[in-house]
Protein backbone atom coordinates (compact mmCIF):
# COMPACT_ATOMS: atom_id res chain seq x y z
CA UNK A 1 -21.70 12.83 17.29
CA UNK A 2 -25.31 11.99 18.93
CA UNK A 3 -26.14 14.74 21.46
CA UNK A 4 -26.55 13.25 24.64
CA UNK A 5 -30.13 14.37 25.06
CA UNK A 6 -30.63 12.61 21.84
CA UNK A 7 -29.19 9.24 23.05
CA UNK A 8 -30.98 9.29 26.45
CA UNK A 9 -34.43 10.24 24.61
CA UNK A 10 -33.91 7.21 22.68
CA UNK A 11 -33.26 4.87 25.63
CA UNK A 12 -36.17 6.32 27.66
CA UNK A 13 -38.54 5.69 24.51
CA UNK A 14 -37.26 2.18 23.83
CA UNK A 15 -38.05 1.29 27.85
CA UNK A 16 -41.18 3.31 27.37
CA UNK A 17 -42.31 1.15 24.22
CA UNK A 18 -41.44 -2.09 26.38
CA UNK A 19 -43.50 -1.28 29.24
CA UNK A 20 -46.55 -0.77 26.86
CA UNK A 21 -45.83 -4.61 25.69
CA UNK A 22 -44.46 -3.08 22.39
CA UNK A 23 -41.94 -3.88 20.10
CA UNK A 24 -39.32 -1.40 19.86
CA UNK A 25 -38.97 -0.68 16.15
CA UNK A 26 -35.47 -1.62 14.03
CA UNK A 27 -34.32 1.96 14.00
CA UNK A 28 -35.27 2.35 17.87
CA UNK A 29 -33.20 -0.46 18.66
CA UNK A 30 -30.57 0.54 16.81
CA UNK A 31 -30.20 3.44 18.28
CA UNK A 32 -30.40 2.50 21.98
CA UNK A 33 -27.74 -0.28 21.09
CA UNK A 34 -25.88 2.57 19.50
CA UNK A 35 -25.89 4.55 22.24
CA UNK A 36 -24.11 1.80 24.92
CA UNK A 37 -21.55 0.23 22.18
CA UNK A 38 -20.11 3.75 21.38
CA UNK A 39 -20.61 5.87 24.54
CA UNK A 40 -17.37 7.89 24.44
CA UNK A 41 -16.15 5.63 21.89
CA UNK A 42 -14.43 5.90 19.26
CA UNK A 43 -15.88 5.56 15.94
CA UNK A 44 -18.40 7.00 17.67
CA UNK A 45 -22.42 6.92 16.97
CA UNK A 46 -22.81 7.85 13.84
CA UNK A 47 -20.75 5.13 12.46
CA UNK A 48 -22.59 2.66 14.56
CA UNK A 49 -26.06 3.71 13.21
CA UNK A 50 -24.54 3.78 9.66
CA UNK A 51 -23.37 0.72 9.83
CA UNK A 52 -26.12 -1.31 11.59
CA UNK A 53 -29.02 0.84 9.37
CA UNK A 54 -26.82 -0.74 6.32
CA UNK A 55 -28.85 -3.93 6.40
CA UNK A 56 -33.00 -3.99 6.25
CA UNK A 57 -32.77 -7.30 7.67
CA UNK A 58 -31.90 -5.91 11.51
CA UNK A 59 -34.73 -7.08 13.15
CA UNK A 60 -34.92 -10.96 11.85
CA UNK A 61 -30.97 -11.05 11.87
CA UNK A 62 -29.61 -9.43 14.92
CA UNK A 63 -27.19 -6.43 15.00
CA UNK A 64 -24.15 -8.55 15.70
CA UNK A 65 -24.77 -10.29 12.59
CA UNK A 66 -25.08 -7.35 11.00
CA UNK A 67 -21.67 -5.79 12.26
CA UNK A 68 -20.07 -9.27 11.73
CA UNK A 69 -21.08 -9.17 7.76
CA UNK A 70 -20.19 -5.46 7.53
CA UNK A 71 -16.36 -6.68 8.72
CA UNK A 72 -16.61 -9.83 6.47
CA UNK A 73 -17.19 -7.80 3.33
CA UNK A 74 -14.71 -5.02 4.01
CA UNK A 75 -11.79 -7.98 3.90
CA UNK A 76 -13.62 -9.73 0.72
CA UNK A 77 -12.59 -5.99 -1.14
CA UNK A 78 -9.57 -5.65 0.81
CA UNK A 79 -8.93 -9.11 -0.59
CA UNK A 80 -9.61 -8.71 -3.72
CA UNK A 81 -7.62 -5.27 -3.95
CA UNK A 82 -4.85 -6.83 -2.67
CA UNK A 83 -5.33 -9.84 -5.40
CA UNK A 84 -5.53 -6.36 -8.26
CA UNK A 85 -1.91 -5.11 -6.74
CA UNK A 86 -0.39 -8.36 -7.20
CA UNK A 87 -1.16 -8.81 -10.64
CA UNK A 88 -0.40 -5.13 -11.51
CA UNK A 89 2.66 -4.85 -9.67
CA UNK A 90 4.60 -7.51 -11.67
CA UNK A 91 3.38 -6.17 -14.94
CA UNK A 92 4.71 -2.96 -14.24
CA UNK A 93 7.99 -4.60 -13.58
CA UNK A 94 8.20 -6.20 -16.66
CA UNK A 95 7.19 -2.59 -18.33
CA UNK A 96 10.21 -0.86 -17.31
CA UNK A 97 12.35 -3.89 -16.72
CA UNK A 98 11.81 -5.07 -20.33
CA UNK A 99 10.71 -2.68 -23.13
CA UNK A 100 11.59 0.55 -21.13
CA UNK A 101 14.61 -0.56 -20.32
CA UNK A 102 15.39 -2.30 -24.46
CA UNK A 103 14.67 1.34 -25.53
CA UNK A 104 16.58 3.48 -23.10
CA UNK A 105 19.62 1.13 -24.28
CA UNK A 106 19.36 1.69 -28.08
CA UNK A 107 19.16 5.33 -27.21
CA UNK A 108 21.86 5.55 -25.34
CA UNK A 109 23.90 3.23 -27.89
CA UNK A 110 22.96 5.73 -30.71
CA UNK A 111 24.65 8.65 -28.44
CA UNK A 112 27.52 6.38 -27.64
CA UNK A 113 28.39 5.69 -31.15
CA UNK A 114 28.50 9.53 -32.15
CA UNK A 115 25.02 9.01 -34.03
CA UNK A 116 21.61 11.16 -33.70
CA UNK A 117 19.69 12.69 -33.27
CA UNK A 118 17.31 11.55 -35.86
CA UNK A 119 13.40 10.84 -35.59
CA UNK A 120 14.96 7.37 -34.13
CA UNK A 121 16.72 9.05 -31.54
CA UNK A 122 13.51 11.10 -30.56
CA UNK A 123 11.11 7.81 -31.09
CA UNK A 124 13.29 5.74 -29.09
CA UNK A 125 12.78 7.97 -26.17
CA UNK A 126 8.73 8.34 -26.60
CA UNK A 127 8.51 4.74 -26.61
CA UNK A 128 10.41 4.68 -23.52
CA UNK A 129 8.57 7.46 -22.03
CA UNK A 130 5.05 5.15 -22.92
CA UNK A 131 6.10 1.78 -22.40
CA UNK A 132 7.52 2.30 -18.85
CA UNK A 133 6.52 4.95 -16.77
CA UNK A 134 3.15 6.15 -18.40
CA UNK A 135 1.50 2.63 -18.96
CA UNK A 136 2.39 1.01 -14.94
CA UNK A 137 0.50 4.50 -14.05
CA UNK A 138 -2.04 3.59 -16.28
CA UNK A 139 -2.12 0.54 -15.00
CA UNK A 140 -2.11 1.35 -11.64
CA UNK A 141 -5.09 3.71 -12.12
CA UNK A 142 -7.30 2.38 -14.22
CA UNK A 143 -11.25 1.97 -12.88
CA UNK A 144 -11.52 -0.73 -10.19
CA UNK A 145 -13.94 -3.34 -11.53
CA UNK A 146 -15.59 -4.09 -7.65
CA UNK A 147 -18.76 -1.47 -6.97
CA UNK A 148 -17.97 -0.44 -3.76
CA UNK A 149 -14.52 -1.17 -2.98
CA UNK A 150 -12.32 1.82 -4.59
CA UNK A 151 -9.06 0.91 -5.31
CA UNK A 152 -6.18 1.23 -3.50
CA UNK A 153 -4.19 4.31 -3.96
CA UNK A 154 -0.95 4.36 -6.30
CA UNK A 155 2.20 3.40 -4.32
CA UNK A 156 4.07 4.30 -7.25
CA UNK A 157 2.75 7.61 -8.36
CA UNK A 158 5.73 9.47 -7.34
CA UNK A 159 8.45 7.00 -9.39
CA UNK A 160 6.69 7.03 -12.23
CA UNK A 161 5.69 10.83 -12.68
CA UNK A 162 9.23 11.70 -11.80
CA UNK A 163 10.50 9.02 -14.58
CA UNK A 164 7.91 10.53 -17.06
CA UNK A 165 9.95 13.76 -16.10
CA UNK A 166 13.20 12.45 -16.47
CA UNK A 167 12.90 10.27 -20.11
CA UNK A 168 11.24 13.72 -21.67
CA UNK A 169 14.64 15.96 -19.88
CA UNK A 170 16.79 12.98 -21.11
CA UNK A 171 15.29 13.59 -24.96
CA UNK A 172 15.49 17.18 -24.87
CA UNK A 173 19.06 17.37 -24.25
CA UNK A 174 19.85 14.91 -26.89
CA UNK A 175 17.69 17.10 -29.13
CA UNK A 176 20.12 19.73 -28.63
CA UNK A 177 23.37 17.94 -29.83
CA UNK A 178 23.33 19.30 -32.85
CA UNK A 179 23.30 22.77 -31.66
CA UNK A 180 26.50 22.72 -29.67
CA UNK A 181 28.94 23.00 -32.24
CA UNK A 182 30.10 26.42 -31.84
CA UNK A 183 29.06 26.57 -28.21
CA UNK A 184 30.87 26.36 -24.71
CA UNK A 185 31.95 23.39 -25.82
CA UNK A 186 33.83 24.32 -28.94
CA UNK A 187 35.57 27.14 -26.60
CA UNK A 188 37.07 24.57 -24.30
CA UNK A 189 34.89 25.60 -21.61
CA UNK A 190 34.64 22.94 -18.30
CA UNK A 191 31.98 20.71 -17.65
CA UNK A 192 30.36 23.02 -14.87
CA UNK A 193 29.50 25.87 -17.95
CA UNK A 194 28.75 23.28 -20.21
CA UNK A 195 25.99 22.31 -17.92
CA UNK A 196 24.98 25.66 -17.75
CA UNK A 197 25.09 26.33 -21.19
CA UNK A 198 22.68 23.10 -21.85
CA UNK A 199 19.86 24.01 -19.35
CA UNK A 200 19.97 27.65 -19.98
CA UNK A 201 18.86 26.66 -23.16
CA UNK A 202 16.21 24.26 -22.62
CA UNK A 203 12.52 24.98 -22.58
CA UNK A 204 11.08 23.85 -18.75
CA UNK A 205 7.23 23.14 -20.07
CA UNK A 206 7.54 19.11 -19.09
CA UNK A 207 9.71 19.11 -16.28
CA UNK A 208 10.80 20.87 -13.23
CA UNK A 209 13.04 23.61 -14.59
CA UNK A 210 16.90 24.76 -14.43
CA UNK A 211 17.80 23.31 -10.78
CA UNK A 212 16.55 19.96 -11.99
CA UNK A 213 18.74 19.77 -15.26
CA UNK A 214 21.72 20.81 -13.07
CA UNK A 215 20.78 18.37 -10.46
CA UNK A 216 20.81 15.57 -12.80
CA UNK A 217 23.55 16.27 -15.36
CA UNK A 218 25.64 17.16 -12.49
CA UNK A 219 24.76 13.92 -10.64
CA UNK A 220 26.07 10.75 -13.10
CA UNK A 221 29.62 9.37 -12.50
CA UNK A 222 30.79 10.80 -16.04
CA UNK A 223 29.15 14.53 -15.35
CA UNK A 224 32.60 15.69 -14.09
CA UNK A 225 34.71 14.68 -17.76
CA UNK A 226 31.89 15.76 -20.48
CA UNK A 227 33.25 18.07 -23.17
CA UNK A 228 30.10 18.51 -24.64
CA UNK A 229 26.17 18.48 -24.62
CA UNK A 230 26.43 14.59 -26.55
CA UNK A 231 28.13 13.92 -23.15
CA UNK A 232 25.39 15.15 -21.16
CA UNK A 233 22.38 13.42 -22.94
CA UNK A 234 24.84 10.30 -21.82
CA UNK A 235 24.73 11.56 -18.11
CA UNK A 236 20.82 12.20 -18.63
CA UNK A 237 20.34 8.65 -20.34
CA UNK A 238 22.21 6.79 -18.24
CA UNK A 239 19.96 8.41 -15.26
CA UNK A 240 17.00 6.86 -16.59
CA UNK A 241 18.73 3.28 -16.53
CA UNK A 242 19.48 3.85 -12.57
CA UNK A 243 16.05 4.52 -12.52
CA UNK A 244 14.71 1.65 -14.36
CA UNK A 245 17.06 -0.61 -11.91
CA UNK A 246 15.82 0.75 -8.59
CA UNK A 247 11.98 0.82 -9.90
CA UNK A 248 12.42 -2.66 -10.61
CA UNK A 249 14.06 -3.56 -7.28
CA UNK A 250 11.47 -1.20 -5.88
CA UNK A 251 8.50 -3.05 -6.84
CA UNK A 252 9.86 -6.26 -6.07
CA UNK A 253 9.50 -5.11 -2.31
CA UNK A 254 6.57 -4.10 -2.71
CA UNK A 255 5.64 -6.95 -3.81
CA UNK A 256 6.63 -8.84 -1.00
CA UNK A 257 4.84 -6.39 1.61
CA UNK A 258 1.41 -6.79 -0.33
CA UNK A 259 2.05 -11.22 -0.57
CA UNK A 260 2.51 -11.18 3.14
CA UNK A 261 -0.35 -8.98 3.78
CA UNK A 262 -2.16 -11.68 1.30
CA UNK A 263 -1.86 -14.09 4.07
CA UNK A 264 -2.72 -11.29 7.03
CA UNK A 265 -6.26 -10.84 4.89
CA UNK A 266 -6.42 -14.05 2.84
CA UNK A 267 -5.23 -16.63 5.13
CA UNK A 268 -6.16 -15.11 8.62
CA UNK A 269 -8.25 -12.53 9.31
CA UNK A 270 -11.08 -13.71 6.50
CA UNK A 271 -11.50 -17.03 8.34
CA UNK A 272 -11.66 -15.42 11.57
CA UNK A 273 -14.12 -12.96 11.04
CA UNK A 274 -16.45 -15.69 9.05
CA UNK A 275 -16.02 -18.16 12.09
CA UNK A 276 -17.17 -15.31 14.72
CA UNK A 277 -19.81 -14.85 11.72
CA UNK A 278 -20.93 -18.29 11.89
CA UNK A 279 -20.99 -18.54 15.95
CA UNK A 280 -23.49 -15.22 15.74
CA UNK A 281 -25.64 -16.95 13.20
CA UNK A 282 -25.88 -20.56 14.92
CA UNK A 283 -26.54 -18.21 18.47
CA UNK A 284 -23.88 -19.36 20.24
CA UNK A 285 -20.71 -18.00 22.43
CA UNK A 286 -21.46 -14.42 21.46
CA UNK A 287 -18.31 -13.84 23.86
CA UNK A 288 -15.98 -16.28 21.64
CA UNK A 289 -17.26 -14.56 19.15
CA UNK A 290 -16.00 -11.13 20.12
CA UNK A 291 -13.20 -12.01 20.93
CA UNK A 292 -12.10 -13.75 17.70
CA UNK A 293 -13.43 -10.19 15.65
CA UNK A 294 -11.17 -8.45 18.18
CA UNK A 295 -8.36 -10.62 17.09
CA UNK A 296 -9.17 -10.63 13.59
CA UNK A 297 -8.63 -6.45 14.01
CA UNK A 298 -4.58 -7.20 14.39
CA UNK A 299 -4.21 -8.81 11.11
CA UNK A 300 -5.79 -5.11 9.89
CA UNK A 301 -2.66 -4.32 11.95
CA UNK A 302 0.07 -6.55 11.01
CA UNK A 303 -0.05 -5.94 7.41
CA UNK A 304 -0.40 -2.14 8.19
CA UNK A 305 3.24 -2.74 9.74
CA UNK A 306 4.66 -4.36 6.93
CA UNK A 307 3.67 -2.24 4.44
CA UNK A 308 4.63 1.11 6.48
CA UNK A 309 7.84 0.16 8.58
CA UNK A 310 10.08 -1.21 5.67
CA UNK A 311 9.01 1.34 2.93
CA UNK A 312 7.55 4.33 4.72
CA UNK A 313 3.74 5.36 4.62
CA UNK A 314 3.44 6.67 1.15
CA UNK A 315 4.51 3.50 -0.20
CA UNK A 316 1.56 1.60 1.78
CA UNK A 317 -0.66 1.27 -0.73
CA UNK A 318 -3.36 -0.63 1.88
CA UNK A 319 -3.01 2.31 4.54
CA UNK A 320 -6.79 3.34 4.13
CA UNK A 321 -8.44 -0.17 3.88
CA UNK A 322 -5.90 -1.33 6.84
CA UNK A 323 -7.75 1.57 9.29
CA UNK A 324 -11.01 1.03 8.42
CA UNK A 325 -10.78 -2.86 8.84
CA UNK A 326 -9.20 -1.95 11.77
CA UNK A 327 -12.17 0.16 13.08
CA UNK A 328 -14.69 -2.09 11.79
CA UNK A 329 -13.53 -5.49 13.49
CA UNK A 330 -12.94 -3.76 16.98
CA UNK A 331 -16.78 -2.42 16.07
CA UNK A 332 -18.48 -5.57 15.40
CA UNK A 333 -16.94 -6.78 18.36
CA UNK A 334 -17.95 -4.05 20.66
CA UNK A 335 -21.92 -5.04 19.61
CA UNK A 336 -21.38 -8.40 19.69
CA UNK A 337 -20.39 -8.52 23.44
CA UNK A 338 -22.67 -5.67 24.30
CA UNK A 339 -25.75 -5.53 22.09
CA UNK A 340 -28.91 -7.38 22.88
CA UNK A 341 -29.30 -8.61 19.79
């Protein structure tokens, strides 16, 4: 934040440098205008002079312009990662939906049958673990091509580290079916010490330890009947095809948020902010102007709505680009009703 002896020094000089027939410089003028648009304002000064310093061309332009364009690229990346989620959220739909999900089901038919585990038992699962969970992370996270616009953060982080989790916990247990002869299970003990048996004798180095294998083998509607630890890579297996089934249903909101926040961006608040644009340019109803930047700020807003209300904040992917488009629309209206230029 400017001090306040700062922002009146500036004022005084620019009136000083007009009475001596002078031409305030760009950065003067800046500042001055800085110091009316955001006078105990938020985003405050600093973000004004940032912004409007952003473009050399201040003085032959006009600030307003300058504000405008500032708000008009913001929505072009906004736009365009928008565009990048609905591209990327379908394809990782199809990963677990298709190959994930073709894998999981050969695994689990192996362990159905009484066969396994072989090196087709354990490859099944790796492929499962790589075609589903690790390449829509990938996917999701992989460099953003636009300089300038970083890319959205990962709506689906959580799902698909805990499904990581879950394919390498459903593995391990079927790696220990040959083991159990001889065990708890031989000894006609009940499902609860079965359970125990199983993930007091798993290694916790990929996922989250003891609790968790209880919590899951305990949790499938056939934990309550299995004799034995083949029955439990079942319960553990047929986990990770819930999990492919609400990931898939999962994304498919998603992708229903991010299209109507397509039309918020693409379809509303883009051609808004470039007809304010075009009023500033041709010099005319500054005022109209304003106002349709201030309007353009709710689109910011509606899709911020849709993609937090139905899903909850850490699923809004948008949640940082809907703020700051937000913020700058309501700020390149401020200057274009109140700056000079």
């Amino acid at each position: 934040m400017q001090p306040l002896a700062a922002i009146l020094a500036a004022v005084l000089l620019a009136a000083a440098a007009m009475a001596a027939g002078a031409s305030p410089s760009p950065a003067t003028i800046i500042n001055e205008t800085c110091a009316v648009v955001t006078a105990g304002a938020y985003p405050g000064y600093d973000y004004c002079v940032n912004v409007l310093s952003s473009d050399p061309s201040a003085a032959s332009v006009g600030l307003a312009v300058i504000a405008a364009n500032a708000t008009a690229r913001n929505v072009t990346g906004t736009v365009g990662l928008i565009d990048d989620l609905l591209h990327t959220l379908p394809r990782c739909s199809d990963m677990y939906r298709l190959p994930m999900a073709e894998k999981v089901a050969s695994a689990l038919g192996e362990l159905v049958a009484g066969r396994g585990p072989s090196v087709s038992t354990y490859s099944l699962y790796s492929d499962a673990h790589d075609l589903g969970p690790l390449n829509c992370f990938m996917a999701l996270t992989e460099t953003w091509p636009l300089p300038g616009f970083p890319r959205p953060r990962d709506p689906l982080v959580h799902e698909n580290n805990e499904n990581m989790g879950l394919v390498l916990f459903a593995m391990n247990v079927a790696m220990l079916i040959p083991k159990s002869s001889g065990s708890a299970a031989a000894a006609g003990a009940s499902p609860a010490a079965i359970i125990n048996a199983t993930c007091s004798s798993l290694s916790y180095s990929t996922y989250p330890g003891y609790d968790y294998c209880v919590s899951v083998l305990s949790s499938g509607p056939s934990s309550a009947t299995a004799r034995d630890t083949r029955d439990l890579a079942i319960v553990a297996t047929d986990a990770i095809t819930r999990n492919i089934t609400s990931m898939v249903d999962l994304i498919q909101g998603l992708l229903s948020d991010v299209s109507e926040c397509k039309v918020s961006y693409g379809g509303r608040m883009a051609k808004t902010v470039d007809s304010a644009l075009g009023d500033l340019i041709a010099g005319r109803d500054r005022a109209g102007a304003a106002n349709k930047l201030a309007d353009a700020s709710r689109d910011a807003m509606d899709c911020d709505v849709v993609m937090s209300k139905r899903r909850g904040v850490a699923k809004n992917a948008l949640y940082q680009e809907n703020a700051d488009n937000f913020v700058s629309a309501h700020f390149a209206s401020n200057v274009a009703m109140y700056a000079d230029t």
